[in-house]
C-alpha atoms as a PDB file:
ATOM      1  CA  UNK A   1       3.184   2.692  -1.253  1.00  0.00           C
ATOM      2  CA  UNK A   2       4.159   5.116  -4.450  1.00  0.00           C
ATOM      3  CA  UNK A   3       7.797   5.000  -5.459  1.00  0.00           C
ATOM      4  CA  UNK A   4       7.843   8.538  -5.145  1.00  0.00           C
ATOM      5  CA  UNK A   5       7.263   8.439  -1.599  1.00  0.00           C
ATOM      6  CA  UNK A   6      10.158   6.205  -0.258  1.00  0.00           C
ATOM      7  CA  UNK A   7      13.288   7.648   1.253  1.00  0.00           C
ATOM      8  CA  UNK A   8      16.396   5.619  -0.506  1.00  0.00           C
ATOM      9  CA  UNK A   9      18.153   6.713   1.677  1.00  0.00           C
ATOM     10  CA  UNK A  10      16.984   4.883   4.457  1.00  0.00           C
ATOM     11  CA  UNK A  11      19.863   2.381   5.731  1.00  0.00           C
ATOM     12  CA  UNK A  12      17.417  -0.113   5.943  1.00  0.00           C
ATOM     13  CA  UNK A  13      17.023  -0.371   2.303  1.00  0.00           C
ATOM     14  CA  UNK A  14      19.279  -2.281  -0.261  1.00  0.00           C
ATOM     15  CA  UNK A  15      22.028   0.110  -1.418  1.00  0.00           C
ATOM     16  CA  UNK A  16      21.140   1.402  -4.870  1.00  0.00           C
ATOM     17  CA  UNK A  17      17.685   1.013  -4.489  1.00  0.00           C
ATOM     18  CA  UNK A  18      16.113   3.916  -6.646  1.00  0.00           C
ATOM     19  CA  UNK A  19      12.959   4.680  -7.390  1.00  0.00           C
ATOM     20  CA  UNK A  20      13.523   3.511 -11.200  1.00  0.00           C
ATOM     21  CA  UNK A  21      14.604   0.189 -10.043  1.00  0.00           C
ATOM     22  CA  UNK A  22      11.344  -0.008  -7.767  1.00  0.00           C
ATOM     23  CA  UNK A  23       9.055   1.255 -11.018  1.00  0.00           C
ATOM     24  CA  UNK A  24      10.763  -1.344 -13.439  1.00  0.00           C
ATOM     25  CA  UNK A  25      10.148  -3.988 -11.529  1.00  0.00           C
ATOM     26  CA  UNK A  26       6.799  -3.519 -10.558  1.00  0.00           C
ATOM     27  CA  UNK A  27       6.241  -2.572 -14.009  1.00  0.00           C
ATOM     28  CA  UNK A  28       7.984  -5.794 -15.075  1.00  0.00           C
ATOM     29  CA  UNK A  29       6.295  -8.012 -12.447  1.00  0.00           C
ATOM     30  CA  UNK A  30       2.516  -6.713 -13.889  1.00  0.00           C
ATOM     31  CA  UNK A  31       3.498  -7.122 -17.322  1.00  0.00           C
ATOM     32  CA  UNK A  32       4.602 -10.795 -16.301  1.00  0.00           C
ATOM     33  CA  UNK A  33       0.894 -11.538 -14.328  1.00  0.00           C
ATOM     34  CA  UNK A  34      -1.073 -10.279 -16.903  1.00  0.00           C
ATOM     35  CA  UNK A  35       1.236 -12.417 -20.089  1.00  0.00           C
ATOM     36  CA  UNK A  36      -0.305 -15.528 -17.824  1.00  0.00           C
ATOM     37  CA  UNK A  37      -4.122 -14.740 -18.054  1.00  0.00           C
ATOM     38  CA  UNK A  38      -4.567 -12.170 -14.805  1.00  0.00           C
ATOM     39  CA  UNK A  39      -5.765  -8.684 -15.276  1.00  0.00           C
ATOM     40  CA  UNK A  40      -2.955  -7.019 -13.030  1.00  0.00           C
ATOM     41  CA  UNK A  41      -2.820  -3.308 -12.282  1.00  0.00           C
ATOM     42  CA  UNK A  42      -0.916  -0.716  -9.965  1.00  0.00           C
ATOM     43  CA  UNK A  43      -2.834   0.609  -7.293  1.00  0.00           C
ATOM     44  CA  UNK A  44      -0.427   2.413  -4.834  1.00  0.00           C
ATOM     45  CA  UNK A  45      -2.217   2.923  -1.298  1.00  0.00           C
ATOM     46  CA  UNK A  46      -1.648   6.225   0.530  1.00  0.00           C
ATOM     47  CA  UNK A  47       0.363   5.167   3.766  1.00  0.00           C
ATOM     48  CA  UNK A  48      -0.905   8.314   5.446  1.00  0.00           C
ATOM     49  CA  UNK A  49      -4.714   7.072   5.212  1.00  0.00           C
ATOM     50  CA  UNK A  50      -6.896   5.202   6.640  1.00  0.00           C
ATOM     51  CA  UNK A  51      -9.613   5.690   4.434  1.00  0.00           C
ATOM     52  CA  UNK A  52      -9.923   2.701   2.337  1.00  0.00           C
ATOM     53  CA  UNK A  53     -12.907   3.385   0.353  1.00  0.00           C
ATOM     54  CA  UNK A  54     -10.949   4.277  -2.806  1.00  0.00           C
ATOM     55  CA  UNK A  55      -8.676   1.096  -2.887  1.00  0.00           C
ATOM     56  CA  UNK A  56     -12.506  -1.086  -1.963  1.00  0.00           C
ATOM     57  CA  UNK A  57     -13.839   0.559  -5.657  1.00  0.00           C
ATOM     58  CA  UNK A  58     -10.419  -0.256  -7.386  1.00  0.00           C
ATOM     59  CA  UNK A  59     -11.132  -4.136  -6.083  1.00  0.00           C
ATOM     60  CA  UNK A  60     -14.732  -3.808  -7.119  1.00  0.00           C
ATOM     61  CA  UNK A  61     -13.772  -2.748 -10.472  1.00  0.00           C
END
């Protein structure tokens, strides 16, 4: 799920929970797979979907 497409304001959510915090620390936990020998990327899936084919490529790639 993009960033950009969470409501923070959901009371089910940590309080200050922003969308920065959620893109630093994805970017943060990537940049911390690939420093150990994986070739980690973002791929955010459409939740409104269920067409998968474009996510199967990304894996293929």
């Amino acid at each position: 799920m993009s960033p950009a497409t969470i409501d923070y304001n959901s009371p089910e959510l940590p309080k200050g929970l922003t969308r920065e915090v959620v893109e630093k620390g994805t970017k943060a936990t990537l940049e911390q797979l690939n420093a150990i020998g994986y070739k980690a990327e973002g791929y955010f899936i459409d939740s409104n979907t269920t067409d998968l084919s474009a996510l199967a490529q990304q894996l293929k790639d």
